[in-house]
Every structure is written in C-alpha cells, then in structure tokens.
Protein backbone atom coordinates (compact mmCIF):
# COMPACT_ATOMS: atom_id res chain seq x y z
CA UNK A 1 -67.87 74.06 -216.84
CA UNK A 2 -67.87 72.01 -213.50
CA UNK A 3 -64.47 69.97 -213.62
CA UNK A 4 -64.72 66.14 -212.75
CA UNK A 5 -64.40 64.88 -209.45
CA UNK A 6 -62.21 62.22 -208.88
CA UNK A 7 -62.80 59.51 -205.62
CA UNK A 8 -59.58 57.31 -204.42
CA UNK A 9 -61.61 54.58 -202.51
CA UNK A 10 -59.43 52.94 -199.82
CA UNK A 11 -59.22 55.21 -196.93
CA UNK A 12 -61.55 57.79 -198.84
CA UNK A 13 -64.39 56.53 -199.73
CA UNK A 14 -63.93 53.21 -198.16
CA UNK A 15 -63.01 53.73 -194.02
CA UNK A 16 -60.84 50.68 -194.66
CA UNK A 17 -58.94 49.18 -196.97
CA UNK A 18 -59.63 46.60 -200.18
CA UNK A 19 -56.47 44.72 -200.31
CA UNK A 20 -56.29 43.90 -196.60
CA UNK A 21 -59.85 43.03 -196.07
CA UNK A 22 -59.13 40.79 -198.77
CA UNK A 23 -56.18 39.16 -197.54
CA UNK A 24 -57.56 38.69 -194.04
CA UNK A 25 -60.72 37.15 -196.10
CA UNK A 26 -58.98 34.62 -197.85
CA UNK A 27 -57.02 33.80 -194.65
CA UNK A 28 -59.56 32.13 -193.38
CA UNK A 29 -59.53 29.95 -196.04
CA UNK A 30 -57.06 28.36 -194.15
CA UNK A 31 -53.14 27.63 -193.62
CA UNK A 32 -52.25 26.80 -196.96
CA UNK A 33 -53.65 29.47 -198.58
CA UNK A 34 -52.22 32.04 -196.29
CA UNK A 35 -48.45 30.62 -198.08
CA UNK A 36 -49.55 31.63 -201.91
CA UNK A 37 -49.23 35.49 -200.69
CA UNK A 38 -45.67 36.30 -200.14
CA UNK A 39 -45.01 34.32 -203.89
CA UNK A 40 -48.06 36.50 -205.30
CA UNK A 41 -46.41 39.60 -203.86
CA UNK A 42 -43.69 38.41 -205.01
CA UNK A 43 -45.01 38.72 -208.90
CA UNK A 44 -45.97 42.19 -207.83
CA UNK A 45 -49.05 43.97 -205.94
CA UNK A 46 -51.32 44.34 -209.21
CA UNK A 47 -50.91 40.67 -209.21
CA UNK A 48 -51.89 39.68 -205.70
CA UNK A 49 -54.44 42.09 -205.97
CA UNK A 50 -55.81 39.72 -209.55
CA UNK A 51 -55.30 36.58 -207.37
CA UNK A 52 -57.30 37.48 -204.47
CA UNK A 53 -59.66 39.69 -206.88
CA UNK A 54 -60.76 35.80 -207.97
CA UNK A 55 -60.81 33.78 -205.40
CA UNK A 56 -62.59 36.00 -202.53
CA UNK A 57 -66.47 37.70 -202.71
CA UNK A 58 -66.86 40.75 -200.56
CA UNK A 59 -69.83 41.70 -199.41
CA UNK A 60 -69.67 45.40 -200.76
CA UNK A 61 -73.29 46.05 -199.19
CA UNK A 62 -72.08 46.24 -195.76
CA UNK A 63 -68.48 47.64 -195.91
CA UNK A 64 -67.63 51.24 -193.78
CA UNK A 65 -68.29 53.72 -196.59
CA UNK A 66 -67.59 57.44 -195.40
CA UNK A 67 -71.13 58.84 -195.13
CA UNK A 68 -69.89 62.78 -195.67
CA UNK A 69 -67.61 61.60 -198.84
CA UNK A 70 -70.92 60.49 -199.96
CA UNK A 71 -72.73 63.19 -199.40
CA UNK A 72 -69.99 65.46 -201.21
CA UNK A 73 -70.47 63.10 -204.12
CA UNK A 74 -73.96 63.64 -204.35
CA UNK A 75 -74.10 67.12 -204.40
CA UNK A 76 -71.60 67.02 -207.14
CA UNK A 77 -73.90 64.45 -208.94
CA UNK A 78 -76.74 67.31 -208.62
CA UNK A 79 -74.47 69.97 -210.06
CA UNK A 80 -74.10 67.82 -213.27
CA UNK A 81 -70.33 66.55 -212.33
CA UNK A 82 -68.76 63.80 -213.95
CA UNK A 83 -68.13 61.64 -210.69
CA UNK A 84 -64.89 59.14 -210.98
CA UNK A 85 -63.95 56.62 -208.72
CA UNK A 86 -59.84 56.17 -209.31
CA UNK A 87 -58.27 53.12 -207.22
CA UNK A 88 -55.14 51.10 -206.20
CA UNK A 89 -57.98 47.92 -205.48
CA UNK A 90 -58.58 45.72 -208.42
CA UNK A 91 -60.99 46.60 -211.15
CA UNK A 92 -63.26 43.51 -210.29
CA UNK A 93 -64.08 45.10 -206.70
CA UNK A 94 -64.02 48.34 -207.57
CA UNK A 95 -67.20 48.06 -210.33
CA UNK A 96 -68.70 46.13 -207.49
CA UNK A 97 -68.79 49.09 -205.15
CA UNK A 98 -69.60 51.83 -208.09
CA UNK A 99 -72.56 49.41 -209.36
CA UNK A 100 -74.31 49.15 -205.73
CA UNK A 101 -73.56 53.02 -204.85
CA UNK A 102 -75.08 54.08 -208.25
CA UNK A 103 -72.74 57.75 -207.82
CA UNK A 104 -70.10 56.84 -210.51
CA UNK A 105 -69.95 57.38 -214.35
CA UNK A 106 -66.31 56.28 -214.62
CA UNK A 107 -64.40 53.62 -212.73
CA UNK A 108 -60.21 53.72 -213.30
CA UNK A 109 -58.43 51.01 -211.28
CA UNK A 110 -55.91 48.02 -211.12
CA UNK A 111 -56.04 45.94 -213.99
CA UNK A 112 -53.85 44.02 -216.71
CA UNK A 113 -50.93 43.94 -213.94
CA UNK A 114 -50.78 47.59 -213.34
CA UNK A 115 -51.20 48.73 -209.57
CA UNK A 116 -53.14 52.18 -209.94
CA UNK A 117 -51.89 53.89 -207.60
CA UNK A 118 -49.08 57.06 -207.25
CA UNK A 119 -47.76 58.50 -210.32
CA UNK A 120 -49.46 55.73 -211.92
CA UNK A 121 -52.78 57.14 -211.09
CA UNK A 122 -51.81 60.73 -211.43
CA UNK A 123 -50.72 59.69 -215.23
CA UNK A 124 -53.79 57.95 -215.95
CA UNK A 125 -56.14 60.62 -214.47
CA UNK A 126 -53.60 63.27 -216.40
CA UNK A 127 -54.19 61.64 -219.78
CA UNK A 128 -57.86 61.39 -219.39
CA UNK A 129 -58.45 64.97 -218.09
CA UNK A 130 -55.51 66.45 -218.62
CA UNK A 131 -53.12 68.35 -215.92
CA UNK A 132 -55.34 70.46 -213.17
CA UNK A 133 -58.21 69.21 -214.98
CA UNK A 134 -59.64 67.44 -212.53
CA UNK A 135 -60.54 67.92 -208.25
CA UNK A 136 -59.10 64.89 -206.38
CA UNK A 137 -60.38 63.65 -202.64
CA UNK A 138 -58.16 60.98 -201.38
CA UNK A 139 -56.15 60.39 -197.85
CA UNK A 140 -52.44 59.20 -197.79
CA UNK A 141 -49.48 60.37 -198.80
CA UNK A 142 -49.64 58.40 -202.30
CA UNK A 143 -52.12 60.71 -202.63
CA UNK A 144 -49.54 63.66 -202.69
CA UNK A 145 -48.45 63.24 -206.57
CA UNK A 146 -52.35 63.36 -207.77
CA UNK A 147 -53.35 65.97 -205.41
CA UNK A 148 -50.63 68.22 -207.03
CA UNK A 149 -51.56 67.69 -210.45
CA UNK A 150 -55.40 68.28 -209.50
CA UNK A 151 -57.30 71.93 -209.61
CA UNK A 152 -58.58 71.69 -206.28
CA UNK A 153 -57.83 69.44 -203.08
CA UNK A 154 -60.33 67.48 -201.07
CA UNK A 155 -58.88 65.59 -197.73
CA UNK A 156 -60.82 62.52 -195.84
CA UNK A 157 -59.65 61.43 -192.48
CA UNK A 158 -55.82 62.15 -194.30
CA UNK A 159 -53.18 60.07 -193.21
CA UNK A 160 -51.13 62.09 -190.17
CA UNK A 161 -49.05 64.74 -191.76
CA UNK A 162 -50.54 65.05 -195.22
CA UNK A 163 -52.54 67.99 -194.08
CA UNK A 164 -49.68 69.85 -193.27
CA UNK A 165 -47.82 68.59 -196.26
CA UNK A 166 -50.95 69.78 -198.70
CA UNK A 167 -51.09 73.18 -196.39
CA UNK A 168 -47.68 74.04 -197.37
CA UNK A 169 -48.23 73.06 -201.30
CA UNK A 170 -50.86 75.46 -201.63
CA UNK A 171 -54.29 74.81 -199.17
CA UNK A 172 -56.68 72.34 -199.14
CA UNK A 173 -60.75 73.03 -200.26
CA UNK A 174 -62.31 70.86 -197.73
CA UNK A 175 -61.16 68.40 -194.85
CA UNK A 176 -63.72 65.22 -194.11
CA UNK A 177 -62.86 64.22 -190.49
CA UNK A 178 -65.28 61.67 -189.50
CA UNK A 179 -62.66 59.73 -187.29
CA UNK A 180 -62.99 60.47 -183.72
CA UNK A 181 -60.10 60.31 -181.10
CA UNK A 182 -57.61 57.47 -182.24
CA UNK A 183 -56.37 56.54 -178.70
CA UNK A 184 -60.22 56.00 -177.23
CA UNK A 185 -61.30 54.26 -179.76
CA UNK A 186 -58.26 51.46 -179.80
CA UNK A 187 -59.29 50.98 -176.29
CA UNK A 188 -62.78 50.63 -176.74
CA UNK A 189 -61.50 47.77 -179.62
CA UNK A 190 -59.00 46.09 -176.73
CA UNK A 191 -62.59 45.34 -174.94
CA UNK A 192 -61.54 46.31 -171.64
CA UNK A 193 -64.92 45.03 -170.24
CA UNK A 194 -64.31 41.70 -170.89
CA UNK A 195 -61.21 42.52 -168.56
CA UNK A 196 -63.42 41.94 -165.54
CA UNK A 197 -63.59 37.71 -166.29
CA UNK A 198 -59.95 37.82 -165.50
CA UNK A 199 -60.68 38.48 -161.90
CA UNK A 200 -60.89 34.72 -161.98
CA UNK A 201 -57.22 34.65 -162.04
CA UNK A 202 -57.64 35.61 -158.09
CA UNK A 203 -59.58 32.73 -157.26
CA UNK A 204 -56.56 30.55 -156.39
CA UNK A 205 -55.30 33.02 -154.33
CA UNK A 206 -58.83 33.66 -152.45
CA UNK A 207 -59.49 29.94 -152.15
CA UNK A 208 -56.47 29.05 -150.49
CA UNK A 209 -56.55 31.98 -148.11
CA UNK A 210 -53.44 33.56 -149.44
CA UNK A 211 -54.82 37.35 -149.35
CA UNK A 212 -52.56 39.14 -147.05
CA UNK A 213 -49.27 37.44 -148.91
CA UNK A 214 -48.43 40.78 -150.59
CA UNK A 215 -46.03 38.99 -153.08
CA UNK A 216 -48.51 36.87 -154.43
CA UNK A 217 -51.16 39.39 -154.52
CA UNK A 218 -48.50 40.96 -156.45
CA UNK A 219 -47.65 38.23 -158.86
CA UNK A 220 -51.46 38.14 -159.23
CA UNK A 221 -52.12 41.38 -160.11
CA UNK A 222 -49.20 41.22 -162.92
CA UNK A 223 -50.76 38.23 -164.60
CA UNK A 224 -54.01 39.79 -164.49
CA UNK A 225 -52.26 42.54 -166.55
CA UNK A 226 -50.64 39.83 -168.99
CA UNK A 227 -53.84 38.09 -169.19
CA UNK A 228 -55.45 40.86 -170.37
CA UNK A 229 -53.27 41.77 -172.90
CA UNK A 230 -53.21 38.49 -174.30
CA UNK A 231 -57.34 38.21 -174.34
CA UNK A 232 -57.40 41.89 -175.87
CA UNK A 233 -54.68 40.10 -179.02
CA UNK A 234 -57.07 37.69 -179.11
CA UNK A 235 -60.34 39.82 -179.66
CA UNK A 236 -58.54 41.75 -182.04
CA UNK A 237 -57.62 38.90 -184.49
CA UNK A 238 -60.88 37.90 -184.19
CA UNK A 239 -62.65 41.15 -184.96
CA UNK A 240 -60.24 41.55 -188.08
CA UNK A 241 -61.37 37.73 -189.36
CA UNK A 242 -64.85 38.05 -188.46
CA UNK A 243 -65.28 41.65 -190.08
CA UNK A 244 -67.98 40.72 -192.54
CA UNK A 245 -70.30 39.35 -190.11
CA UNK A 246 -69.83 41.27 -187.43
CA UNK A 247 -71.29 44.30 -190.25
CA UNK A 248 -74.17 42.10 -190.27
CA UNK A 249 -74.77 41.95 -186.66
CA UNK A 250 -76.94 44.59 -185.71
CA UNK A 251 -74.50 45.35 -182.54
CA UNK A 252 -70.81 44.07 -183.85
CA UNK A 253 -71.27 46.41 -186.62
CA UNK A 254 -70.36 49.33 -184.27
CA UNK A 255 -67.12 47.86 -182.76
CA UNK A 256 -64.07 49.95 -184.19
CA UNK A 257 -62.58 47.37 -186.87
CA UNK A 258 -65.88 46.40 -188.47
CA UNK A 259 -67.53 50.22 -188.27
CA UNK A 260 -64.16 51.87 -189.74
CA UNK A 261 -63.38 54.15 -186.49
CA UNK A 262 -60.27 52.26 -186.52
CA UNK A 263 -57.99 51.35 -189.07
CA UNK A 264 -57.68 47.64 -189.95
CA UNK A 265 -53.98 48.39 -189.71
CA UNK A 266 -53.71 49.51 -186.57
CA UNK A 267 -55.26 46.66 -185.41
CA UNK A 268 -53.06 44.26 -187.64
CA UNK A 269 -50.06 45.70 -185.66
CA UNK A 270 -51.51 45.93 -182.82
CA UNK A 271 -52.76 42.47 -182.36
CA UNK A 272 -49.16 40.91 -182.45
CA UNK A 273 -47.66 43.44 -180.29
CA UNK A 274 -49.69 42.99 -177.42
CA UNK A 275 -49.21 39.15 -177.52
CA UNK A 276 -45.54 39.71 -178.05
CA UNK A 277 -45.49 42.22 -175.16
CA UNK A 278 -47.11 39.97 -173.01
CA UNK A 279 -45.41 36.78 -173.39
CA UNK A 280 -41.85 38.84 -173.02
CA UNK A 281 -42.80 40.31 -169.64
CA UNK A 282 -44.64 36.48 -168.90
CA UNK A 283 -41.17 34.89 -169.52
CA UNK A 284 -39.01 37.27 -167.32
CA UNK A 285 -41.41 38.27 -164.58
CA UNK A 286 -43.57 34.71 -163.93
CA UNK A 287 -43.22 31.02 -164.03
CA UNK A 288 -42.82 28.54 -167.00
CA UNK A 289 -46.07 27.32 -166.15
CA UNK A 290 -47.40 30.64 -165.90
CA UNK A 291 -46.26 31.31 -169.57
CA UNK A 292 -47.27 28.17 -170.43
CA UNK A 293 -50.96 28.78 -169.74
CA UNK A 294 -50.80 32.24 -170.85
CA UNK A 295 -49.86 30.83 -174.28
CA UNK A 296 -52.35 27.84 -173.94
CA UNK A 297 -55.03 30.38 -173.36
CA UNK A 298 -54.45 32.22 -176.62
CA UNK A 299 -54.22 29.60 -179.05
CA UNK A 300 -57.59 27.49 -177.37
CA UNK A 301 -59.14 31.48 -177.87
CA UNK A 302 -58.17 31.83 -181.56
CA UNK A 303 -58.75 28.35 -182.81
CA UNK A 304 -62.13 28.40 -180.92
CA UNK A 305 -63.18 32.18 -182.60
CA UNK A 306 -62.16 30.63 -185.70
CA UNK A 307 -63.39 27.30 -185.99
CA UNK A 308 -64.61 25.14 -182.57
CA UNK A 309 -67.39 28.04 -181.95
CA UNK A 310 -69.10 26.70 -185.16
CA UNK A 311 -69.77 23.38 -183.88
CA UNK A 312 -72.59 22.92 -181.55
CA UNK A 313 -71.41 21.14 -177.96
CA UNK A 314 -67.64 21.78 -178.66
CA UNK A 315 -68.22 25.93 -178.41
CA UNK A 316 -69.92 25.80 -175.11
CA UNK A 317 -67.26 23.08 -173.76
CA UNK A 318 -64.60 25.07 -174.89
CA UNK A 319 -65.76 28.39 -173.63
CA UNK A 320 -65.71 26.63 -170.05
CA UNK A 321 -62.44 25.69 -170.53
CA UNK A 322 -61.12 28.95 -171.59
CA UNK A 323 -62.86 29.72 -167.99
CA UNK A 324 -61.01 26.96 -166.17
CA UNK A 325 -57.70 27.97 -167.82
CA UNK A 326 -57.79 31.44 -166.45
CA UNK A 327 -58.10 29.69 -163.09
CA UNK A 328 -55.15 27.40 -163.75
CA UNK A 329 -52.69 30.71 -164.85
CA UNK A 330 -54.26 32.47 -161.44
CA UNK A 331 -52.43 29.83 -159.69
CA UNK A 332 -49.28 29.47 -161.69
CA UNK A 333 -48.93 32.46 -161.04
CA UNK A 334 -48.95 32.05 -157.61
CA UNK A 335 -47.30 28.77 -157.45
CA UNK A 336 -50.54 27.41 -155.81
CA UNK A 337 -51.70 24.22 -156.78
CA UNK A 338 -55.14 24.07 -158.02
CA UNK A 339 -57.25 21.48 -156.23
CA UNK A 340 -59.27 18.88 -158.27
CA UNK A 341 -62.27 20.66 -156.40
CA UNK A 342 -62.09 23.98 -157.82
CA UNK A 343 -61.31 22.78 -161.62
CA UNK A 344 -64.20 20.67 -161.41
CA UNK A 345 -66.71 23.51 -160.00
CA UNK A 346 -65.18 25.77 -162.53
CA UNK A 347 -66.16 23.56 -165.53
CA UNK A 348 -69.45 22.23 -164.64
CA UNK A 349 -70.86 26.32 -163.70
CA UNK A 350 -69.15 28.11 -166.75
CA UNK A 351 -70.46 25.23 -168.78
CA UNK A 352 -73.77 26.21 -167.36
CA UNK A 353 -73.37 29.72 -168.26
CA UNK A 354 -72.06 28.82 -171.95
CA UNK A 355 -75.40 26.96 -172.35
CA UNK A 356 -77.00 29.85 -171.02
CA UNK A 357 -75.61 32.07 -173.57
CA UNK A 358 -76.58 30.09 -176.39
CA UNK A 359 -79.46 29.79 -175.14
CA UNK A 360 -80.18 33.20 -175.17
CA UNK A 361 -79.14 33.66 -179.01
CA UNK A 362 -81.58 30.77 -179.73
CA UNK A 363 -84.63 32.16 -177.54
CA UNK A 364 -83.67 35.40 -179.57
CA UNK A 365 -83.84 33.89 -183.35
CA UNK A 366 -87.36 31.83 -182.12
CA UNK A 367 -89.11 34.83 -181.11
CA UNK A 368 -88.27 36.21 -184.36
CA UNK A 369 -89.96 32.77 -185.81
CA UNK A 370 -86.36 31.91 -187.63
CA UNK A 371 -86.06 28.12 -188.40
CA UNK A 372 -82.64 28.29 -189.78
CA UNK A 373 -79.38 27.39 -188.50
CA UNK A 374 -77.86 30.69 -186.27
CA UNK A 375 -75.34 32.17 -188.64
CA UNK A 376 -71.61 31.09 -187.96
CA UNK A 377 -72.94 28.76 -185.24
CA UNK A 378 -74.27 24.91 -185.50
CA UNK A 379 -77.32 25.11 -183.44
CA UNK A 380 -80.68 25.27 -184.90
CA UNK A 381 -83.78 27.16 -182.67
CA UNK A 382 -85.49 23.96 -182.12
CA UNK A 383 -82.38 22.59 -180.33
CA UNK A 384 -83.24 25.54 -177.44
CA UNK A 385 -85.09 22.73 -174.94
CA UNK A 386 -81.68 20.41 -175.16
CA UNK A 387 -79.08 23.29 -174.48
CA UNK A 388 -81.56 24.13 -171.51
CA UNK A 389 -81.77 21.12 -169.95
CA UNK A 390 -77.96 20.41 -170.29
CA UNK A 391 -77.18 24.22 -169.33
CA UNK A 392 -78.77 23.50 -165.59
CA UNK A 393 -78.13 20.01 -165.45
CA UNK A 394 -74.64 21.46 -165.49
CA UNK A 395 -75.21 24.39 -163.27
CA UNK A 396 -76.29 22.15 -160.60
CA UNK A 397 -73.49 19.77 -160.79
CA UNK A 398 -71.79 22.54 -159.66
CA UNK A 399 -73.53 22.96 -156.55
CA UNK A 400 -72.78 18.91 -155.80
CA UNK A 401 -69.30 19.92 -156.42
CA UNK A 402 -69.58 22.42 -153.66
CA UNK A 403 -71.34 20.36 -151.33
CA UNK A 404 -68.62 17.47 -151.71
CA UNK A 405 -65.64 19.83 -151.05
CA UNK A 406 -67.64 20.70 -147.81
CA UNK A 407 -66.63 17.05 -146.69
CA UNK A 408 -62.86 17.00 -148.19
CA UNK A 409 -60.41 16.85 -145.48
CA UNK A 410 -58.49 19.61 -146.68
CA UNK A 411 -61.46 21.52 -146.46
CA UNK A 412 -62.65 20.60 -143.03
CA UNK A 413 -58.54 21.31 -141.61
CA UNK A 414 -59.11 24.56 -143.60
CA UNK A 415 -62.30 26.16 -142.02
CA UNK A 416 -62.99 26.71 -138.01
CA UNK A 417 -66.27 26.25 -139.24
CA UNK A 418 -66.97 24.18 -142.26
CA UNK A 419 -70.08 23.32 -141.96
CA UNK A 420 -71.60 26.69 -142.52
CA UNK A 421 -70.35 26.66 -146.04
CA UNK A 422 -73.60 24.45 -146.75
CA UNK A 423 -74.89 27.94 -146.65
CA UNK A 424 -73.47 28.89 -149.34
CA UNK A 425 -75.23 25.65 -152.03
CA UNK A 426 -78.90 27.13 -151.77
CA UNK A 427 -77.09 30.46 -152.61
CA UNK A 428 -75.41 29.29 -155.71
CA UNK A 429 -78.77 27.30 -156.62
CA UNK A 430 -80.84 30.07 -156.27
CA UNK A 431 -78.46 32.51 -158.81
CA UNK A 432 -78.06 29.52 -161.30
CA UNK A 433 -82.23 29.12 -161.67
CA UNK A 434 -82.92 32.89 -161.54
CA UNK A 435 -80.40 33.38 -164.29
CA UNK A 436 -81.73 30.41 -166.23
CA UNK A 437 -85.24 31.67 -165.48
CA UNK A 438 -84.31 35.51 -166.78
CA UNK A 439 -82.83 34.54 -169.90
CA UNK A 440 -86.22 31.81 -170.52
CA UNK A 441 -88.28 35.38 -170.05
CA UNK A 442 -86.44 37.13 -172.79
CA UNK A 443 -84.28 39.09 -170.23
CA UNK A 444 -80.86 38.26 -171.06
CA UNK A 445 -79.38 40.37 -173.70
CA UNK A 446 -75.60 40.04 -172.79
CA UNK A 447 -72.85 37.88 -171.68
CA UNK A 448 -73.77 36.34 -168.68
CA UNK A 449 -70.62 37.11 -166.67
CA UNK A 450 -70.96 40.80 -168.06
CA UNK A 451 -74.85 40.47 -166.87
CA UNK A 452 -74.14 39.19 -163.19
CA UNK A 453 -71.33 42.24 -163.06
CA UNK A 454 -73.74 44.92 -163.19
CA UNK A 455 -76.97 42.97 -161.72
CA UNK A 456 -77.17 44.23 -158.46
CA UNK A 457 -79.81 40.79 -157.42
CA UNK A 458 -76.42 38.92 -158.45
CA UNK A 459 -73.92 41.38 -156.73
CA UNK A 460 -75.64 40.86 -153.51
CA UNK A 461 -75.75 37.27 -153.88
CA UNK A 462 -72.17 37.13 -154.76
CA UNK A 463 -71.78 39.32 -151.28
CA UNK A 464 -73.71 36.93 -149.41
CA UNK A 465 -71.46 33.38 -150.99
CA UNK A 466 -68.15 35.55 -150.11
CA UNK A 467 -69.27 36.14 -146.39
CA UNK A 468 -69.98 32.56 -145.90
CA UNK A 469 -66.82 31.39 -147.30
CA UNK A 470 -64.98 34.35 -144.50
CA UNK A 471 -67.45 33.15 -141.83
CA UNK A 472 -66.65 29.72 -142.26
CA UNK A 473 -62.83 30.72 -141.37
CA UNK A 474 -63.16 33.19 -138.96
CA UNK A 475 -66.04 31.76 -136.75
C-alpha cells in the first residue's frame, strides 16, 4: 500500500511564503496597523498568524505555486495516494489554497494557538500516520525533524545546506530545483534598466560646461552609483507591497518577487541594506545637500508607489518631480547651482512624458473597450483626450522654456554662438509630437524614457540637440 504524501506549503508548494505576504499585505493598511505586530508576536507566532489570518484576503488564485511540486502531486493523486498538505500558515489560508488546487484530501495546519511547524508538525503527522509512515516534501531546515521521521525524502528548491544535511542522514528520493541562479536574478529585481534615467544626474555638469573637471565628473559618477542604489531600495519595497497586482499584470507577474524566482526575504533584507549602504557612503563621500536629496528622492518614490500614483494629476506631477530631483542631486553633487532655467524645462518635458505614459495605459484599456477605472490608478479611459491635451500642452512649454534661456544673459556670456541653439527648439518639437503621435497609433508599449533609449529615430535626434548645444560653444 502506497504511503501518504505529505506537502509543507511555504517554500514547497508555495515559492514564497504565507506569513510574510501577509504581513507585507496588511502593511499597507497603513502606519498604525504596522504597530499591532511586534505585540501579536509578542503573544506568540500561532497568534499573529490568527490575527492577520482575519483581517487580510489573499488572492490564492494568483500566488507562485511550484509547477513540478504539482505535478509530483498529481501523479501521486493517479496512483491512489492520500495527498496531505501539512503547514506552519494558518488553517484559514491553508483550506483556501487546498480548496482552489482540488489535490488535497487532508489539510493539517496552525490553529487553536499552535504554530505547526518543527517537532510540532513531525508529532502531529507521527500520530496520524505513525513514525516512517508517511513521505514528506518540504524545504528548510525545520523541515529536518519531519524529514527524519518520514519513509522517504522529497526536497524543493531546499534551503542552502539542507541537501547536504539530508545527504548525510541517509539520501534524498527526489530534488525539485526550479530556482534559477540566485545572484542574476536579484539583479534582474534591482531593475538595472531603469539605471539609465539617472544619467540625468549629469545634466548639471553638461549644462554648465564642467566636463573636463575630472573631480566633479568624479563626484558625479559616485552619486550616480548612490542614486541607483537608492532607486533599486525603492523598486524593491514596492515590488514586495504591490505583489498581488503585479501577479495580475500580465508582464509584472514575471519580475522575481511576484513570480517566486526570488525569495520575498531576500528582498526584505535587501531593500534596507541598499538604502542604508547608500546613505552611509552619501554622508561621508558627498555634500549635506547631496544626502539631503538622495533621501528626498526616496521617500517622494515610496509614498508616490504607495499612495500619490493612485490619484489622477498628482501621479504624473509627481513622477516629474522625481525627474527634476535627480537633476537637483546631479548638482549637489557637484556643488553647481541649478539654474531656474533647467528646473523649469525639466518639469514641464517629464510632465509631458508622464502624461504620455498614462496615456498609453489608457489608449491600451480603450482598445480593449474597458470603461472602468485602470486598476490601482484614478483615471478612467474616457479621460484619454484631457491627459493628451495637457501631456503636449506641457511638452511644448518646454520648448518656450528653451527658447527663453536662448535670451538669458548667462546664456548669451556662455555660448560664442547662442543663437544657433534656436536650432535646437524645432528639434525638441519634432521628438515631443512624434512621441505623442506613436503612442496615439498604439506604438508605445514601454516607459517612455526606456522607449527613446533604444529608438534609434530618438537617439539620432538626441545626437543632433547635443551637437547644437557643442556648436553653440565652440563656433
């Protein structure tokens, strides 16, 4: 007779983990909340697990099961096998999951303020089945007192060093790796392609024709590094709170948090560190102001992935200002003071581009003939002829901008040639209506920055605004 198969769930079944997706989901509750948890824990983990087992509602549908675990189940489910899902996570999420996989005929778990997990899961799975009377798949090293009183041993994507732990106890009957390489796939979570918008951190140093100062191309370059850091803390914290929609998404569902490649933990830790790491080399290596902006920046990006980017006008305002603010820490950096020129330019053409973007999501949902309200936004499709006529209403204040620094003093004392920097306004208004016109054709499928990076109609346009600008000094 075919023994039963037991299934731990977090890590196993699950490529995440119950308790911390719920924590992070009743986080953003809000503040307040976030202070009952250290009292809950305080009661002990089968009772935080209770608390936020009633006041949070996963959606179970779309979490990061482990397709091979499945698989294993159901071939075990065709062999006649009594299938048993055994869990630390609370009873009232663990039905949840057996009733919408359909695999399970028993479900053990936390309940009545005992955590089910340890010895207290290799007792409860002894007294129901008895000792070796049972095959046990799990993945940590609290799986190391059940896995010894099982028959046989199953491993998925095990913890680092429980292999060799389970090797030397006696050999292991199968190994589910589905994780690929750890170190690639925390950088593909840092987003290191969003990097490239921190190239506007150079812009001070361009615009006031600093480039052969090799300390300040220096300084540059560090904050650049810093910068990054600190956006890459930033999209981690928001991938961890927006995990449940991003698994909606049909193209956030495959960054590492959401899609399981990467443990929520890692990015928990990580998040922090990178900050931290940041701000301490910010503090010794740059200027107050530097740090100041540094720290400005990450707050405006967190509050906005959290809560501005849900209300329509204040998202696209803000994202231009997250712009304008990597311009300000380019020349704090520096110690180059930012004309009233260039932070006006900067807000009224990333404005332009915000617009552009939503735009974009909005030409998206009305092709699709959707009526509702874009989901974690405030905009409706029929607000798509308002956000374009604001989006290049915008975009071509920033071309008056430009054409009024042509006649600033400063700029005329600056150039040999000033004049021929008129060139560069039919430039800029040609990109600004091609993009707007590409994304009103259906065209524009990514972030507009990210877009113009790899256009090559925008690359060459960029080349032809840069020559200008060196013309008009050299000639």
């Amino acid at each position: 007779m075919n023994k039963p198969l037991v299934v731990d769930l977090d890590g196993t079944l699950l490529r995440s983990d119950m308790l911390i997706e719920s924590v992070l989901a009743y986080s953003k509750k809000g503040i307040r909340p976030v202070f009952h948890l250290p009292f809950w824990l305080l009661e002990g983990k089968a009772i935080l697990k209770a608390r936020l087992a009633d006041r949070v509602d996963l959606s179970v549908e779309v979490l990061p099961y482990n397709t091979e675990v499945i698989d294993f189940i159901k071939q075990a489910k065709r062999e006649q096998r009594q299938i048993v899902l055994a869990t630390g996570t609370h009873k009232m999420f663990a039905e949840k999951i057996a009733e919408h996989l359909g695999l399970f005929d028993l479900v053990i778990a936390t309940e009545n303020g005992i955590n089910l997990s340890a010895r207290s899961k290799r007792d409860c799975l002894i007294d129901q089945f008895g000792e070796k009377g049972f095959d046990y798949i799990g993945n940590s090293h609290d799986d190391v007192v059940v896995w010894n009183a099982a028959d046989k041993t199953y491993l998925a994507d095990p913890e680092p060093g429980v292999k060799k732990k389970m090797d030397l106890q006696g050999g292991v009957a199968r190994v589910f790796q589905t994780r690929q390489s750890s170190l690639r796939t925390f950088f593909r979570a840092l987003r290191p392609h969003q990097w490239l918008k921190n190239l506007l951190l150079f812009i001070p140093l361009i615009a006031s024709h600093q480039l052969t100062n090799i300390t300040l191309i220096a300084d540059a370059l560090l904050a650049f590094v810093l910068f990054s850091m600190t956006a890459s803390s930033g999209y981690l914290i928001n991938d961890l709170l927006d995990l449940e929609s991003d698994r909606y998404h049909p193209r956030k569902r495959n960054r590492p948090l959401a899609s399981g490649e990467l443990p929520i933990l890692i990015g928990l830790i990580s998040a922090p560190l990178l900050f931290l790491a940041s701000l301490s080399a910010s503090l010794i290596l740059l200027s107050a102001t530097f740090t100041i902006s540094l720290v400005t920046y990450y707050l405006l990006s967190v509050v906005y992935s959290q809560y501005l980017k849900k209300i329509p006008l204040v998202d696209t305002i803000m994202l231009a200002g997250l712009y304008t603010v990597r311009i300000l820490a380019g020349a704090f950096a520096c110690s180059i003071i930012p004309t009233f020129w260039i932070l006006a330019f900067s807000v009224f053409f990333f404005l332009s581009l915000a617009m552009l973007k939503r735009y974009a999501e909005l030409l998206d949902l009305q092709t699709k003939g959707d009526t509702a309200k874009t989901s974690g936004r405030g905009y409706y499709p029929s607000d798509i002829q308002i956000i374009a006529s604001l989006g290049t209403a915008s975009g071509y204040l920033s071309i008056l901008v430009l054409a009024l620094y042509i006649q600033d003093a400063r700029t005329i004392a600056m150039y040999k040639t000033h004049e021929l920097i008129w060139l560069a306004c039919p430039i800029l208004l040609f990109w600004i209506s091609r993009m707007w016109m590409l994304t009103h054709r259906g065209q524009m499928h990514d972030d507009p920055v990210l877009f113009a990076i790899k256009d090559r109609t925008s690359l060459i346009t960029a080349t032809l605004f840069a020559c200008i600008f060196f013309l008009a000094i050299l000639v």
